[in-house]
Protein backbone atom coordinates (compact mmCIF):
# COMPACT_ATOMS: atom_id res chain seq x y z
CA UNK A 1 0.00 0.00 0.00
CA UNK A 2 1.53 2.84 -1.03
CA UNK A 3 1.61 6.16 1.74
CA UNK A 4 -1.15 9.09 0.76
CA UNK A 5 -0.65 12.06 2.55
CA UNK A 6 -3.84 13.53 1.44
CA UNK A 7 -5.98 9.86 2.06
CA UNK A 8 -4.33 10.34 5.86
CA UNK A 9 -5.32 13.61 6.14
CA UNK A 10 -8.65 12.81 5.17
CA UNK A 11 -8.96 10.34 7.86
CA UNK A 12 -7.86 12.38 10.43
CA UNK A 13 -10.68 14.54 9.55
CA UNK A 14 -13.26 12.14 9.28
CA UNK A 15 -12.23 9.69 12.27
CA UNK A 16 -11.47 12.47 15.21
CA UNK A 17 -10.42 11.28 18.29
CA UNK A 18 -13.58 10.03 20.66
CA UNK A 19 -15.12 8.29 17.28
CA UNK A 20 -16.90 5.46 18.90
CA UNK A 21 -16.61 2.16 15.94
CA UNK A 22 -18.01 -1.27 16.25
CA UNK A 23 -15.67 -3.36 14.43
CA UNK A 24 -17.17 -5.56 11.57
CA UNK A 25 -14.44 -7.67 10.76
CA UNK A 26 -10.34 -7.75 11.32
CA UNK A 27 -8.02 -10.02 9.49
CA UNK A 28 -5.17 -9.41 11.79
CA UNK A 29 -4.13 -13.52 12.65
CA UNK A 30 -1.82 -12.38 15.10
CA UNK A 31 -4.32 -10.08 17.21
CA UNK A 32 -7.78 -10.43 16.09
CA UNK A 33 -10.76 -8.67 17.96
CA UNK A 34 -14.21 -10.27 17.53
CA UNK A 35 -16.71 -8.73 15.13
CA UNK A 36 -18.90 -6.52 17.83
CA UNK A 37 -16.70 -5.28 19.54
CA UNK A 38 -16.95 -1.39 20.27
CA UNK A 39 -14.08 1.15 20.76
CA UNK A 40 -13.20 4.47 20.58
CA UNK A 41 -10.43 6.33 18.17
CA UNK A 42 -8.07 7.44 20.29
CA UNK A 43 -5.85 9.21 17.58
CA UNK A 44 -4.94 8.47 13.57
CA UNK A 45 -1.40 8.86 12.81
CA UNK A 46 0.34 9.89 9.61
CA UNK A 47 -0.31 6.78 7.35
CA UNK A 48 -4.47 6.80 8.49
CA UNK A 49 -4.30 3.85 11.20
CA UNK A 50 -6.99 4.59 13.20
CA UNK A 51 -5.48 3.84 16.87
CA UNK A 52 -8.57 2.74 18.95
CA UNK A 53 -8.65 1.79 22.77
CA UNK A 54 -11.27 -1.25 22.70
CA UNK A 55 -14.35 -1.78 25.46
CA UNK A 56 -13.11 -5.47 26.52
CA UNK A 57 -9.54 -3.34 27.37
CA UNK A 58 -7.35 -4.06 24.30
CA UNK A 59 -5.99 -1.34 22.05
CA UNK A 60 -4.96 -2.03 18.66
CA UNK A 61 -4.59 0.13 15.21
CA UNK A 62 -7.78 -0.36 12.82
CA UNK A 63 -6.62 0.18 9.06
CA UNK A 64 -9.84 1.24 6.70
CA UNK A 65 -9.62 -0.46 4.01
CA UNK A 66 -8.37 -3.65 5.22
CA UNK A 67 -10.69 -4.06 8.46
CA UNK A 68 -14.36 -3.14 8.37
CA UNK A 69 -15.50 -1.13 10.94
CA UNK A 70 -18.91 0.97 11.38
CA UNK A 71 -19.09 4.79 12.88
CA UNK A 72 -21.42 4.75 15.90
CA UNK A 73 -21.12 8.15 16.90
CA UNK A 74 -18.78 11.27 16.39
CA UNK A 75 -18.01 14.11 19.60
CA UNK A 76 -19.67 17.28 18.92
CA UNK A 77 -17.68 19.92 17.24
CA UNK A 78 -15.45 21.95 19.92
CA UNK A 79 -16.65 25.75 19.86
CA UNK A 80 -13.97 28.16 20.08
CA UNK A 81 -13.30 29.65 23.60
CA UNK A 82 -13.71 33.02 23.72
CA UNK A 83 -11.99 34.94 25.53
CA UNK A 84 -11.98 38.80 26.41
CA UNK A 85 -9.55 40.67 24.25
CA UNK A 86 -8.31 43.51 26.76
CA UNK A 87 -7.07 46.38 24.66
CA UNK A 88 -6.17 50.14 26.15
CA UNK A 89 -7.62 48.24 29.09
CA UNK A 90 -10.59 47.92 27.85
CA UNK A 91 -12.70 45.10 26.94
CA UNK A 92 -13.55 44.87 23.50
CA UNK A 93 -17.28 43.74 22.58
């Protein structure tokens, strides 16, 4: 599989970190999960693994296109704080 920057970006995007999945199916022989099983996307790195921290206490990289996986739910959009922007002492409204 060759490295997209723009594909990883893309997942970054799309998979945020506290994406809850319920994985479909994994061929990973060496660590599989059951189909079920429900995690949350802790972080995607650079080549679009989705790094996920499992319910039953495992933790393991997901990789879309190889494992199927469904989106349960996505964390609301973080609002901007806002903050008071003293200038000449004074805040600005």
């Amino acid at each position: 599989m060759l490295f997209d920057y723009q594909k990883a970006q893309r997942m970054k995007e799309r998979y945020p970190s506290g994406t809850r999945i319920r994985l479909d199916s994994m061929d990973d022989p060496y660590a599989p999960i059951a189909p079920g099983t429900e995690g949350t996307v802790d972080f995607v790195d650079d080549i679009g693994t989705l790094h996920c921290t499992f319910d039953n206490g495992r933790t393991l990289g997901v990789v879309p296109g190889e494992d199927s996986f469904s989106v349960l739910s996505r964390p609301a959009p973080s609002e901007p704080e806002e903050s008071p922007t003293p200038q000449f002492g004074m805040r600005m409204e």
